[in-house]
Every structure is written in C-alpha cells, then in structure tokens.
C-alpha atoms as a PDB file:
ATOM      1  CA  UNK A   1      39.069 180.957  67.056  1.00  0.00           C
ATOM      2  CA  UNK A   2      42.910 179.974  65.626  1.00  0.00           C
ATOM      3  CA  UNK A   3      44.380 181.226  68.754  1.00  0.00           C
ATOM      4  CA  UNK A   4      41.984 178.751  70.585  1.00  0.00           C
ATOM      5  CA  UNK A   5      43.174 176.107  68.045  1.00  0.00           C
ATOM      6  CA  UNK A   6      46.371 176.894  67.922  1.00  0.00           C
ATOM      7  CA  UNK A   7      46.543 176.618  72.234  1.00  0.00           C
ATOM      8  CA  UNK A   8      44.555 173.038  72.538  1.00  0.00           C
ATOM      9  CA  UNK A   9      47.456 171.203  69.910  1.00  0.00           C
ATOM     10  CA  UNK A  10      50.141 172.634  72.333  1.00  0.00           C
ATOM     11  CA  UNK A  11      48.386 171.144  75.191  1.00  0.00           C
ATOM     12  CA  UNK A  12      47.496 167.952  73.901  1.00  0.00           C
ATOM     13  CA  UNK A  13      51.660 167.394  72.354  1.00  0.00           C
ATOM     14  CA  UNK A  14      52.184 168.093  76.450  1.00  0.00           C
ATOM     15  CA  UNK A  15      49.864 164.951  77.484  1.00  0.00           C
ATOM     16  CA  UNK A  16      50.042 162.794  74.306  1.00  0.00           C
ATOM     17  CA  UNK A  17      53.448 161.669  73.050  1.00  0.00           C
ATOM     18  CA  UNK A  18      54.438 162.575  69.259  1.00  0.00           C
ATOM     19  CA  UNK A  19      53.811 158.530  68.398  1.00  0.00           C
ATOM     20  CA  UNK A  20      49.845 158.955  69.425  1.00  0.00           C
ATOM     21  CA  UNK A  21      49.332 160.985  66.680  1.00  0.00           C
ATOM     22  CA  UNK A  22      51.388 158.817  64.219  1.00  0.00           C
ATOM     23  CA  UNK A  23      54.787 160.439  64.437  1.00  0.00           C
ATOM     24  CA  UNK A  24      57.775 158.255  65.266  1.00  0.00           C
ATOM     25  CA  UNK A  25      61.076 159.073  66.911  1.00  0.00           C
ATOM     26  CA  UNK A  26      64.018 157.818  65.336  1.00  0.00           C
ATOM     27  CA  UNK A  27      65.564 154.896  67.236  1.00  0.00           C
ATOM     28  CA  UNK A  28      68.704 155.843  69.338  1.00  0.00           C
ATOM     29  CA  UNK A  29      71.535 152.466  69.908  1.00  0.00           C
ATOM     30  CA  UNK A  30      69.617 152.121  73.228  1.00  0.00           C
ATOM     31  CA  UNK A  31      66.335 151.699  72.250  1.00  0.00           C
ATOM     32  CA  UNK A  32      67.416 149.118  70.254  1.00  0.00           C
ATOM     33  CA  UNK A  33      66.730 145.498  71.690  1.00  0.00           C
ATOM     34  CA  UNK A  34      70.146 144.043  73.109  1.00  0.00           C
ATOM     35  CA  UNK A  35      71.411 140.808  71.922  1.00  0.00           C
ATOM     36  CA  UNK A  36      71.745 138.229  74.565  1.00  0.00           C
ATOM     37  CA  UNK A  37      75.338 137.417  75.931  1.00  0.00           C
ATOM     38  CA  UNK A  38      76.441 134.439  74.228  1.00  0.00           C
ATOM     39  CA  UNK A  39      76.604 131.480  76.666  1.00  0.00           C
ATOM     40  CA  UNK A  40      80.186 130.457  78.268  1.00  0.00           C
ATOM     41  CA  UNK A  41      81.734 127.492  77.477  1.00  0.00           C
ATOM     42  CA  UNK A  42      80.659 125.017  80.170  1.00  0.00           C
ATOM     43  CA  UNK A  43      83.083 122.779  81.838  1.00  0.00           C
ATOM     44  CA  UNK A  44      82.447 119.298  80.744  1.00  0.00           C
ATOM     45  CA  UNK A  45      80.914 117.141  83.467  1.00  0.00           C
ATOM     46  CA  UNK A  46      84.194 114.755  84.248  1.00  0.00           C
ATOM     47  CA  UNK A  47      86.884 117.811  84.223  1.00  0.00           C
ATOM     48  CA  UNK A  48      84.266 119.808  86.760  1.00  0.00           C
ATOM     49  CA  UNK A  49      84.707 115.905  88.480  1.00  0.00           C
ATOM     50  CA  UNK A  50      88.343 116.044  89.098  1.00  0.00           C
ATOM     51  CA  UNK A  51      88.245 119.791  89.810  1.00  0.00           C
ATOM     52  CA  UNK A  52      85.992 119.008  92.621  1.00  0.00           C
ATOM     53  CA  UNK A  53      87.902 115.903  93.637  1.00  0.00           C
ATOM     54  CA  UNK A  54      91.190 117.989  94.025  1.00  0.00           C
ATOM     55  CA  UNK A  55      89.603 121.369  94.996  1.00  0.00           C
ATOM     56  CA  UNK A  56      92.448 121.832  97.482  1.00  0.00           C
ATOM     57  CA  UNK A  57      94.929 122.755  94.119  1.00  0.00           C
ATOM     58  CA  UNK A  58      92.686 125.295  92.888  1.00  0.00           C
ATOM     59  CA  UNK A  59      92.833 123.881  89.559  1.00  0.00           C
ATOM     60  CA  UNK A  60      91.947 126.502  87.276  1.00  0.00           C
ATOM     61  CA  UNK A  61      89.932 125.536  83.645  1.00  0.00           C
ATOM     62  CA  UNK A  62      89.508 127.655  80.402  1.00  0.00           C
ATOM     63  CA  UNK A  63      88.813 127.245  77.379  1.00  0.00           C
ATOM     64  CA  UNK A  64      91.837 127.740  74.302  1.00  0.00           C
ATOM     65  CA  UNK A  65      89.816 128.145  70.828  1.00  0.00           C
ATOM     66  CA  UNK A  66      93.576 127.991  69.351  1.00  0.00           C
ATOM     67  CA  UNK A  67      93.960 124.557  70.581  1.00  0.00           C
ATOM     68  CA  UNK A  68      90.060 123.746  70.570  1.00  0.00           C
ATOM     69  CA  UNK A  69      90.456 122.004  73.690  1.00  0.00           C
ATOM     70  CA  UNK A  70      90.008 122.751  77.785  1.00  0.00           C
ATOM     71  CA  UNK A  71      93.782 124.104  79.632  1.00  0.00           C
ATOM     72  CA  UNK A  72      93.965 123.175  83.034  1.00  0.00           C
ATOM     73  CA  UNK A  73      96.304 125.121  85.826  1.00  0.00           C
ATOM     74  CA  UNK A  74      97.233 124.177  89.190  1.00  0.00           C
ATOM     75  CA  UNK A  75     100.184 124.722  91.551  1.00  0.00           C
ATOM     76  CA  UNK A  76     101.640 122.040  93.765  1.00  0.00           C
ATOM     77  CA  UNK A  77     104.471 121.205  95.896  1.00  0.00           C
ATOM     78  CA  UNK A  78     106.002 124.960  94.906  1.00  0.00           C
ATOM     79  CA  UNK A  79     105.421 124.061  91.074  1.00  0.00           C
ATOM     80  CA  UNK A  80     103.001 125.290  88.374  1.00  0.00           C
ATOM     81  CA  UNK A  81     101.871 122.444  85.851  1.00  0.00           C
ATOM     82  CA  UNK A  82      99.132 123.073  82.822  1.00  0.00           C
ATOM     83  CA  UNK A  83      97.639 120.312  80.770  1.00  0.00           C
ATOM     84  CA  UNK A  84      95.434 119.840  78.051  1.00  0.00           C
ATOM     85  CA  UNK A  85      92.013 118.357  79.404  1.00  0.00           C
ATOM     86  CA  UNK A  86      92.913 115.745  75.840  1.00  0.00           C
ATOM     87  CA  UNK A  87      88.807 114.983  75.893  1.00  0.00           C
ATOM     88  CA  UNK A  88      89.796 113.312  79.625  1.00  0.00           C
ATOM     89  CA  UNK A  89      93.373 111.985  79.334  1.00  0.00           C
ATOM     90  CA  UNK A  90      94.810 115.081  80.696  1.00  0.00           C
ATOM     91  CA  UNK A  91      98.177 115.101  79.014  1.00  0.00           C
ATOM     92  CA  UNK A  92     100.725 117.607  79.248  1.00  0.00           C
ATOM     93  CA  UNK A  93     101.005 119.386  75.437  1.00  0.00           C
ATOM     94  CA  UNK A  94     103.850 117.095  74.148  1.00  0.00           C
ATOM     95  CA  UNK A  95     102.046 113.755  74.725  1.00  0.00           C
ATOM     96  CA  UNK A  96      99.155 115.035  72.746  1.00  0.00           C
ATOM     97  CA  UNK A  97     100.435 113.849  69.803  1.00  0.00           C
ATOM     98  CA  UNK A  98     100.080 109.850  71.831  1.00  0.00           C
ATOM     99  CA  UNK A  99      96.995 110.231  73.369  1.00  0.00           C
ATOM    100  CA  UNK A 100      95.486 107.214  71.890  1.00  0.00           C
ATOM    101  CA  UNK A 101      97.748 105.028  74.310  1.00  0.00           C
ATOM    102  CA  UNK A 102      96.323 106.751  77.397  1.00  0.00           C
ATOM    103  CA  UNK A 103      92.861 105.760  79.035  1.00  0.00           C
ATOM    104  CA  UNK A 104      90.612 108.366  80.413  1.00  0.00           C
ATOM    105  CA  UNK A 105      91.684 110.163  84.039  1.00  0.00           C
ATOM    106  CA  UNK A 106      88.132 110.209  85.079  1.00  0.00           C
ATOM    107  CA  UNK A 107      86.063 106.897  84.210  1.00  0.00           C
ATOM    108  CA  UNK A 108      83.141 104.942  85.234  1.00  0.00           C
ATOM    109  CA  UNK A 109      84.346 102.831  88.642  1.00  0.00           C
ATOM    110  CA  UNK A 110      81.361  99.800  88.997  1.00  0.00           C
ATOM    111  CA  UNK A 111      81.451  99.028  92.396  1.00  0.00           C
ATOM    112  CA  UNK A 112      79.085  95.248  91.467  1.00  0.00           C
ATOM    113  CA  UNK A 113      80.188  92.090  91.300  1.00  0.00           C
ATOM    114  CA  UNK A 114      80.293  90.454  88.076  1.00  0.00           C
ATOM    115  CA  UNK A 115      79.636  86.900  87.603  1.00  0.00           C
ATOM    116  CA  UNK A 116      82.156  85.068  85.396  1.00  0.00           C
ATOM    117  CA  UNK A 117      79.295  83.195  83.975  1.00  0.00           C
ATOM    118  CA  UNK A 118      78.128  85.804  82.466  1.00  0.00           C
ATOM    119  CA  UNK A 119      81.288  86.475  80.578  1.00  0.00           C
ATOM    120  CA  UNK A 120      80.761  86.188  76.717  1.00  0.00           C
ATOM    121  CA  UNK A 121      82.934  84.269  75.000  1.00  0.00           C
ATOM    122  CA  UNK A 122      84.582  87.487  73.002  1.00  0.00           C
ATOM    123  CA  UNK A 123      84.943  88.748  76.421  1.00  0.00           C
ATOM    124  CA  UNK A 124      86.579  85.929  77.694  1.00  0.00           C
ATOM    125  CA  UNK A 125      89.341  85.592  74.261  1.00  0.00           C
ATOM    126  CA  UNK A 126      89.590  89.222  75.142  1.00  0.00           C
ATOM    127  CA  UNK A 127      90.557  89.215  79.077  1.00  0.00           C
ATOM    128  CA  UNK A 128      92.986  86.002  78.087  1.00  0.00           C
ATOM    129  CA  UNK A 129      94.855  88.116  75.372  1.00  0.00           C
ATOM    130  CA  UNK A 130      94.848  90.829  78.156  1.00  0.00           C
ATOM    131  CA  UNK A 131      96.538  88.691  80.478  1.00  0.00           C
ATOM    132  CA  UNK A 132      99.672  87.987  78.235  1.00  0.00           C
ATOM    133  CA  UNK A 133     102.687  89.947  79.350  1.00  0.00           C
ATOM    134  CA  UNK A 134     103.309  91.189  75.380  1.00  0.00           C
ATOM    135  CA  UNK A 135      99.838  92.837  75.529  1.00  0.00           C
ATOM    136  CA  UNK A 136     100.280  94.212  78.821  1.00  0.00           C
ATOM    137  CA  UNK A 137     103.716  95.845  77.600  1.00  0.00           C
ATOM    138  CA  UNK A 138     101.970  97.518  74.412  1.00  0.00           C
ATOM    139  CA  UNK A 139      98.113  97.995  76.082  1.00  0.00           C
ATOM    140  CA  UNK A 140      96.961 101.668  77.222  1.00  0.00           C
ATOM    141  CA  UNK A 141      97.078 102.464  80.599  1.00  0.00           C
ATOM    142  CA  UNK A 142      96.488 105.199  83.000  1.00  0.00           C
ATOM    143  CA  UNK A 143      97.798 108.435  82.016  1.00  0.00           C
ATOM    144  CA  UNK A 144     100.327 109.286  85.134  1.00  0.00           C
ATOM    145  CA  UNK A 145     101.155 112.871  84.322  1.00  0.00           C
ATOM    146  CA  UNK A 146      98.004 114.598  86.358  1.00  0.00           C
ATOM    147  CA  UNK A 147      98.434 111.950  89.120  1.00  0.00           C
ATOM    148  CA  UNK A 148     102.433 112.763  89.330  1.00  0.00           C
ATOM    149  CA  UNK A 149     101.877 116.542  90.064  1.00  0.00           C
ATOM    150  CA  UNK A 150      99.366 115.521  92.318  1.00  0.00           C
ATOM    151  CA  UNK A 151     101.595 113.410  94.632  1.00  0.00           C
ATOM    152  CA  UNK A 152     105.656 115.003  92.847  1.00  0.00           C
ATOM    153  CA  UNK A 153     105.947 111.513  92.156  1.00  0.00           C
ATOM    154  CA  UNK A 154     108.077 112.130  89.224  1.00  0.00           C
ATOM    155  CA  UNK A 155     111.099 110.597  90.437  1.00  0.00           C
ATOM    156  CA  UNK A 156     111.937 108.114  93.411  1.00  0.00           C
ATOM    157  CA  UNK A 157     113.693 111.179  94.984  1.00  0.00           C
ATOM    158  CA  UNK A 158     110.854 113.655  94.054  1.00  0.00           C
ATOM    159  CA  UNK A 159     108.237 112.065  96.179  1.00  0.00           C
ATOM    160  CA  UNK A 160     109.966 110.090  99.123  1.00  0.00           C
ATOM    161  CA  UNK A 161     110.051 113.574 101.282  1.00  0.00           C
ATOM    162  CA  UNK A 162     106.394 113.181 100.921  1.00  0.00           C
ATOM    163  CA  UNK A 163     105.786 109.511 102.244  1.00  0.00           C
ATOM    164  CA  UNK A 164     104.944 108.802 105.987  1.00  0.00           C
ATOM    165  CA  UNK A 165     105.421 105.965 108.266  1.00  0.00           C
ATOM    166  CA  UNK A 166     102.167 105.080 110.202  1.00  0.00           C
ATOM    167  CA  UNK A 167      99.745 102.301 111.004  1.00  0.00           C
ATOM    168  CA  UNK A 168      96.777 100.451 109.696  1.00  0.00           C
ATOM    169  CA  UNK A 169      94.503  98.518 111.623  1.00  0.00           C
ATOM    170  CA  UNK A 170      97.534  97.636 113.573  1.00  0.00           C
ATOM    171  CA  UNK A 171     100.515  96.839 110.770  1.00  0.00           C
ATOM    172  CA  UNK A 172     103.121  99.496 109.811  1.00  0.00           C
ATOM    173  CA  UNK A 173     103.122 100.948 106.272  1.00  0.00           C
ATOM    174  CA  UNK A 174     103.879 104.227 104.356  1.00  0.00           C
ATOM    175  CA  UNK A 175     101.897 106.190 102.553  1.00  0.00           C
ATOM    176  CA  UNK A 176     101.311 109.562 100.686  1.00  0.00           C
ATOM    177  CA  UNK A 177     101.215 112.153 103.425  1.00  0.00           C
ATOM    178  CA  UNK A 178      98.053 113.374 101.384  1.00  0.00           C
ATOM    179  CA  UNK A 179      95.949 109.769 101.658  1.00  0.00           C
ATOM    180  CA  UNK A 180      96.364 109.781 105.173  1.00  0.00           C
ATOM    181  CA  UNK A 181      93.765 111.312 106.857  1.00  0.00           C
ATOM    182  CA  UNK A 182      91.217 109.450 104.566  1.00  0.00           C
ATOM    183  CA  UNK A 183      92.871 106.086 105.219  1.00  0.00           C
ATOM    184  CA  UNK A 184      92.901 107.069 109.068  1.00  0.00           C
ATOM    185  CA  UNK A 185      88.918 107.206 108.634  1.00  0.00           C
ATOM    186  CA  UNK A 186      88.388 104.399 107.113  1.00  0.00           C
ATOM    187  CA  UNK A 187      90.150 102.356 109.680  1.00  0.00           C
ATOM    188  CA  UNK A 188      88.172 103.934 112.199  1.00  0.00           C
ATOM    189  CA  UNK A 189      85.031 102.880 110.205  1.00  0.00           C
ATOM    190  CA  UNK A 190      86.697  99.208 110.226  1.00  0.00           C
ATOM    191  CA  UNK A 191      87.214  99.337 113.994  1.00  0.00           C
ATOM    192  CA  UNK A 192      83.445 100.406 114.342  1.00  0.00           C
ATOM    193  CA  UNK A 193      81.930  97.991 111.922  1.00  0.00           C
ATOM    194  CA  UNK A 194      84.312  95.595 114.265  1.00  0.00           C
ATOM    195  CA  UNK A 195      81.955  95.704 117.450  1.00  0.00           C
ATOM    196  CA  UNK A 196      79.132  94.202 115.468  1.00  0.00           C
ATOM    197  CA  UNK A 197      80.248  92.394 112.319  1.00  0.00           C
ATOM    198  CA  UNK A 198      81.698  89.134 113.392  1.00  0.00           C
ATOM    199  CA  UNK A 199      83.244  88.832 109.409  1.00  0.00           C
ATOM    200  CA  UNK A 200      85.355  92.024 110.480  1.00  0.00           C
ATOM    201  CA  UNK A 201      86.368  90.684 113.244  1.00  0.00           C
ATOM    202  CA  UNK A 202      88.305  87.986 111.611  1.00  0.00           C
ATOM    203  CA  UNK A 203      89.322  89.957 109.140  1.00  0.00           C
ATOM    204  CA  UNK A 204      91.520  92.075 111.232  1.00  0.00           C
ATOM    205  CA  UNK A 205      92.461  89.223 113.627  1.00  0.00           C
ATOM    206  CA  UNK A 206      93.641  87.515 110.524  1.00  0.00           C
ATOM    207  CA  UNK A 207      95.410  90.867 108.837  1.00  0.00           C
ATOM    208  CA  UNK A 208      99.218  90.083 107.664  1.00  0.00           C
ATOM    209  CA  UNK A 209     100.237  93.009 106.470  1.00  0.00           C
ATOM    210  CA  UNK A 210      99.430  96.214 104.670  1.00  0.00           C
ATOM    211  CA  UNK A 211     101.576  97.640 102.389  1.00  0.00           C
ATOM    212  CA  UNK A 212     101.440 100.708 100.271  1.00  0.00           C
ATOM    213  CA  UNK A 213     104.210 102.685  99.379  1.00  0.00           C
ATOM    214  CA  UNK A 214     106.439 100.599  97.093  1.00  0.00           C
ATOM    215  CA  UNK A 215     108.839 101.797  94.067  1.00  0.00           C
ATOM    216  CA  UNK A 216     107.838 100.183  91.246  1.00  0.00           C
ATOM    217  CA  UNK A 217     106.493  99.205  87.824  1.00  0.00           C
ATOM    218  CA  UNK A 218     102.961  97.563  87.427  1.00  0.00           C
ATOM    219  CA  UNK A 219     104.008  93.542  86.650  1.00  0.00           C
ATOM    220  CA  UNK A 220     103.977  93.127  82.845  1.00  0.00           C
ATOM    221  CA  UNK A 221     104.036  96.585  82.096  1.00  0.00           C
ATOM    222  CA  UNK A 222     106.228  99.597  81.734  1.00  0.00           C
ATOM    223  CA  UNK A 223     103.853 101.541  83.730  1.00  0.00           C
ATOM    224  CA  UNK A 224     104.509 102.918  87.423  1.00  0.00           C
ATOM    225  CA  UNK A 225     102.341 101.575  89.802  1.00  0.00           C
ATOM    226  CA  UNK A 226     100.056 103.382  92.158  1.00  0.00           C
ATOM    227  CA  UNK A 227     102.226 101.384  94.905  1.00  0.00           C
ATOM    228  CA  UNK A 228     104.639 103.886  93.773  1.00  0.00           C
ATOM    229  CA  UNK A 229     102.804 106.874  94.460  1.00  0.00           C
ATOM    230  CA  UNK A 230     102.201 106.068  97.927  1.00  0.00           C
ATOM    231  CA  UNK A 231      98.631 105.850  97.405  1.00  0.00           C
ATOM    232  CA  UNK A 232      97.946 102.141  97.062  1.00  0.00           C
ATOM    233  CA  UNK A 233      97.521  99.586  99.583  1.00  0.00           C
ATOM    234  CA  UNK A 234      97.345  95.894  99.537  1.00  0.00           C
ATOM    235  CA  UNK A 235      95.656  94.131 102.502  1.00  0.00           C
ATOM    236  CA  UNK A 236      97.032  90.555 102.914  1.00  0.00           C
ATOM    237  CA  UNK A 237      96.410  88.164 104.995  1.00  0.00           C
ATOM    238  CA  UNK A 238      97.502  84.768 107.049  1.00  0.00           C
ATOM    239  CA  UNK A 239      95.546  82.497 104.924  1.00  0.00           C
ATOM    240  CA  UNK A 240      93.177  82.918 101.753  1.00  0.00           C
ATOM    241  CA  UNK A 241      90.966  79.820 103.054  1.00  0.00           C
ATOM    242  CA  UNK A 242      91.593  78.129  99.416  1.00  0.00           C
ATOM    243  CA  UNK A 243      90.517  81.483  97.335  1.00  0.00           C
ATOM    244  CA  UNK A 244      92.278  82.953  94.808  1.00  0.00           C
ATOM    245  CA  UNK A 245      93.208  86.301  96.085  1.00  0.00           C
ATOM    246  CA  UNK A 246      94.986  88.289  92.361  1.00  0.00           C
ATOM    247  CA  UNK A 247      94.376  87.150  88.779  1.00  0.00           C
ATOM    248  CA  UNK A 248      98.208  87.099  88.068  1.00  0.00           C
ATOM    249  CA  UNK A 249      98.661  84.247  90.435  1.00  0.00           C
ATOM    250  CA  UNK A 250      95.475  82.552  89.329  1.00  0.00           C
ATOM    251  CA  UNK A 251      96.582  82.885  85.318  1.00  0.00           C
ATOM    252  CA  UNK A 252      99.781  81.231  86.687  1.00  0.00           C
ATOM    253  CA  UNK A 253      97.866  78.075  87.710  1.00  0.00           C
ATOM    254  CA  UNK A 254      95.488  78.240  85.152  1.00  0.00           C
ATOM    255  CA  UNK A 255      96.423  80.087  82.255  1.00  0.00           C
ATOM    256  CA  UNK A 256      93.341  79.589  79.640  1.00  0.00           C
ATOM    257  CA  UNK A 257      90.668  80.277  82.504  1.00  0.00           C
ATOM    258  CA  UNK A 258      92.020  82.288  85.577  1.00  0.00           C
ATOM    259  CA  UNK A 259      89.167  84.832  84.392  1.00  0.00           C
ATOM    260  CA  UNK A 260      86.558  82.063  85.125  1.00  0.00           C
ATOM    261  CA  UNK A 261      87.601  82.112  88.570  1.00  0.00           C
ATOM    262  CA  UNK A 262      83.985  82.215  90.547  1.00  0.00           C
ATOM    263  CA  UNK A 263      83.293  85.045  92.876  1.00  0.00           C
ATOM    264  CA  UNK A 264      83.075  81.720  96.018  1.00  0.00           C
ATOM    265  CA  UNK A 265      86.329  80.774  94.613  1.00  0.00           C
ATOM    266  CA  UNK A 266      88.434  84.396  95.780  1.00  0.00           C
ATOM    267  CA  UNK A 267      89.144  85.535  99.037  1.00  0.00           C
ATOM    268  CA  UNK A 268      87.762  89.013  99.783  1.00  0.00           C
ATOM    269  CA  UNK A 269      87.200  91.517 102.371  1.00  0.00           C
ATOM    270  CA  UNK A 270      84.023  92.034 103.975  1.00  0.00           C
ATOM    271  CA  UNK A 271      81.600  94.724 101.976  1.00  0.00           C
ATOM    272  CA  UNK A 272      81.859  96.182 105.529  1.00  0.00           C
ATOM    273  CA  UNK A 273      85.544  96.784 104.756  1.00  0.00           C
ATOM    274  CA  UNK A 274      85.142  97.832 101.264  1.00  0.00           C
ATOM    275  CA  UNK A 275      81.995 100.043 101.956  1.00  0.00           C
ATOM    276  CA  UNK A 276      84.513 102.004 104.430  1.00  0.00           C
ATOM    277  CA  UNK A 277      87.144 102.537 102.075  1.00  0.00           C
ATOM    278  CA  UNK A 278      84.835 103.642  99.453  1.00  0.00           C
ATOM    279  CA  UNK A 279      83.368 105.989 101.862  1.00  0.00           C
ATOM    280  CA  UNK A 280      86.696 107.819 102.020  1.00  0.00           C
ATOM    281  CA  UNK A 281      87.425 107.984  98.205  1.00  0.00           C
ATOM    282  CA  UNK A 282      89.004 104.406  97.723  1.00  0.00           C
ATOM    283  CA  UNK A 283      88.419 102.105  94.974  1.00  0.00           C
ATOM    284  CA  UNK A 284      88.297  98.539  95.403  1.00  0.00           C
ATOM    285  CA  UNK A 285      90.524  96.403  92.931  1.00  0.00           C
ATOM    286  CA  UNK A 286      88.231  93.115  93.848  1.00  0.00           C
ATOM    287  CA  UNK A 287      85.596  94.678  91.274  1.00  0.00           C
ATOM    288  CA  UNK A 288      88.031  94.823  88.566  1.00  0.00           C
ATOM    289  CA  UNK A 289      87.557  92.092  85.564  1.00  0.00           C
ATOM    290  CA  UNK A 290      91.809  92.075  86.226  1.00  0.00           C
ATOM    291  CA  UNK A 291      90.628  91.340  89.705  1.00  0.00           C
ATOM    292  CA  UNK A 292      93.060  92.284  92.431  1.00  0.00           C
ATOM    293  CA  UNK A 293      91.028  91.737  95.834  1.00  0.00           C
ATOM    294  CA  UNK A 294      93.617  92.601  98.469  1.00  0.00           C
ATOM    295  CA  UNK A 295      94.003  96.061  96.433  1.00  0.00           C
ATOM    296  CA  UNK A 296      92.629  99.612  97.632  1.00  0.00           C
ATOM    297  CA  UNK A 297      93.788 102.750  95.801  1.00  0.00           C
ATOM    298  CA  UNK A 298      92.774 106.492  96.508  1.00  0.00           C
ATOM    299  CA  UNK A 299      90.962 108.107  93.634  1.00  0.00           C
ATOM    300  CA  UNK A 300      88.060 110.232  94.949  1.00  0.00           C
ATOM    301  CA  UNK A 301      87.676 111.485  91.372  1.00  0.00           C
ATOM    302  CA  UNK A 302      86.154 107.702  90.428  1.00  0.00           C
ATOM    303  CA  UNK A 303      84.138 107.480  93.333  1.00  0.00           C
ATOM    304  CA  UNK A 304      82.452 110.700  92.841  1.00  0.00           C
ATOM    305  CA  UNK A 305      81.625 109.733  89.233  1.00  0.00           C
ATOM    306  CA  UNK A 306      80.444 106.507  90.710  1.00  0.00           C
ATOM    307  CA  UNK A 307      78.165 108.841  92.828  1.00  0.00           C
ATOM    308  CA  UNK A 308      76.987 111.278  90.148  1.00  0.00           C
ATOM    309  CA  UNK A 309      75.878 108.206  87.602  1.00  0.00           C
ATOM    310  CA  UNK A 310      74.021 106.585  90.756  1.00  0.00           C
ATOM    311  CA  UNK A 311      72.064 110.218  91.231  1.00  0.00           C
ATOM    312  CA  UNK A 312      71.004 110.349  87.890  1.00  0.00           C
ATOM    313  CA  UNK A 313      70.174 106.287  87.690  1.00  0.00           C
END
C-alpha cells in the first residue's frame, strides 16, 4: 500500500508543477518583470523642421545633458560646424551667452494679408518705433550663423566661388548656386501661369530687373542681408502704377503713417507669382508688417512650418 503511495506522488510531481501543490520556485533575474526602456529624447518639432528642410547636410541632432540643450552637426563646403539648437536660435557655443538679441531660425511665416485697419494703436506706436534707424541698429534680428554655413557666406571672398550668373524670367542676375534649381521652377511655374493669367502677363512684360546677389548690410542695421547670401531676390519693375512698392521709401514720404499704407495702395505681384515661389520654398516679403513687396527669399524651413501649422489647423 506505501509503495503504491509512494509511486502515484512521483507521477503526479511529473504532470503537476511544484506551484500546484503550493510550493514556489524562487524567482531567477529573468523571471523578473523588465522595466520598460526609458523613452529617447525627441527632437523638438522646429529643429526636426530645419533638419528636414536641409536634409541634403545630414545634419546630425543629440541631446547634451551637460549643456541641457540639443547639439547639432553638419558638414559643408569641406567644413564641419556644431551649434547649440539655443531653444531655436541656433547659435554657435560662444554667442550663447547673447542669445536674447537673436530671433528664432525657424518661425511662423503667415502667408495672409493683413489689413492696416486692423492695426491697434500699440501696434501701430510699435511698427513706427520699429521704423527708426536707432531701433533698427539695436533690434534683434536673424541669427546668420546656421544660414552662413549653409551658403560659406562668411566672408565676401568665402561665398563668391559659390554665386552663378543666370536668368530670370528673362533679366540677368546671380544667385546661390544652391537656390537655383528651385528658382528655375518657379519661373517655369510663372511662364505656365503666363498662358492663362492675363495679370502675369503684364507682370513679366513689365519686369525691370531682378536682382539677388548683392554684398551688403540690411539698411538701418548692422546685419548682412540675405541679398548677400545670394539667396534673395528683388523683382522690380518699369512702373509701380502709383503703389508704394517697400516701407522704407513709404516712411520716407510719410514718416508717422507709412504702416497705414492700404493693401490697394502697394504694388504687388500676382498671387499667381507668389503662389509659385512659395511652391519652391520662397517667402514672400509683401506679407511682412515691414512690407517689402518686390522681395522673395529662399527659406524652405518657413514654408514647411507654414505647411505643418496649416495640417494641424
């Protein structure tokens, strides 16, 4: 009777483990639940932005807990260059210290009209002060670093080797050897838009000139201009038809309300014109409440923030 006993526990440890009958193993390191990975950093939304924008320099992000802020990498031209991300002013480590003269790299671009009617009266005080060439000497501005390892625009002699001599819609200019294939579609947009929009049509019948590359400071400012990047191009032409055409030259004439200037009151491009630069990564200087309509300047970063707020509108 044992023996029988004895022989039906042995079989039943074979089929039942030791747990069943209220034993418990002790836990081994890989029984043990695992933690979760902690989650990576993620990019923030307008670095990713210019990444994308300029995804032909590889830029490389990561995060530096030492410095508590994003390093970016990129080679250009033959040269490495690393900046601090500077919550969007992209400076390189020694300008840190001045970051609060230095606007954002990537920024909302509003490509809508706005009505100087609807101007509020702080607004207006505001744009006048603006306009004064003391405030423009001592206002932020762009930050240029990013933009002149971009283009080697660091010196006159730095970037010439990289500016071309072509044609726009007809009139010679230079630009950036990198802008050109954009700018090449967007006056083959133009030309298209041509055949059926009569307002295009007289806008490059009447077409003076188009200039872009120019050496030089931004008027009032100590700034380099976009001109001088080779990435910048004004479209001027033989008459304005009685519209004010740059805010400068308006304030000139009218110094306490050049920023009343109605929209009927400015000479502009068709939106057939704008729409194609746009298309191609080129903001408009028209929409600007320093309004500069005969102004086009390549920054595909601000257009495809543009895009991503319109998505999620």
């Amino acid at each position: 009777m044992l023996k029988t006993v004895i022989l039906f526990l042995l079989q039943a440890s074979l089929i039942f483990p030791a747990s069943g009958w209220g034993f418990r193993k002790s836990k081994s390191k890989s029984d043990e639940p695992k933690q979760a990975p902690k989650p990576e950093r993620t990019i923030p939304e307008d670095l990713q932005i210019l990444m994308d924008s300029y995804s032909d320099l590889k830029i490389q992000a990561e995060f530096n807990k030492e410095k508590n802020d994003w390093i970016i990498k990129f080679e250009n031209y033959g040269t490495p260059h690393t900046f601090h991300w500077a919550e969007g002013s992209v400076l390189p480590e020694e300008e840190l210290i001045n970051r609060e003269e230095y606007w954002h790299v990537v920024y909302k671009y509003s490509n809508e009209l706005r009505d100087p009617k609807t101007f509020t009266d702080e607004e207006i005080a505001r744009l006048k002060e603006y306009g004064t060439v003391k405030n423009r000497r001592k206002a932020p501005g762009t930050p240029m670093f990013f933009f002149d390892a971009v283009y080697s625009s660091y010196s006159r002699a730095k970037i010439e080797p990289h500016i071309i001599t072509t044609k726009f819609l007809g009139k010679g200019t230079r630009v950036h050897e990198r802008i050109l294939e954009p700018l090449k579609n967007v006056e083959a947009k133009i030309l298209k838009a041509e055949k059926t929009s009569p307002e295009v049509k007289v806008f490059i019948k009447e077409l003076k000139s188009a200039a872009a590359y120019n050496w030089r400071q931004i008027d009032g400012t100590k700034r380099k201009s976009f001109h001088s990047l080779g990435i910048a191009i004004d479209l001027l032409p033989v008459a304005y038809h009685g519209g004010e055409v740059f805010w400068s030259w308006a304030r000139d004439k009218n110094p306490d309300k050049w920023m009343m200037t109605s929209i009927k009151g400015r000479w502009m491009p068709p939106k057939e014109v704008i729409d194609a630069f746009e298309s191609e990564g080129f903001i408009w200087g028209g929409y600007w409440a320093i309004w500069d309509n005969m102004h086009f300047e390549y920054h595909p970063e601000l257009i495809a923030k543009m895009k991503t707020k319109e998505n999620i509108d």
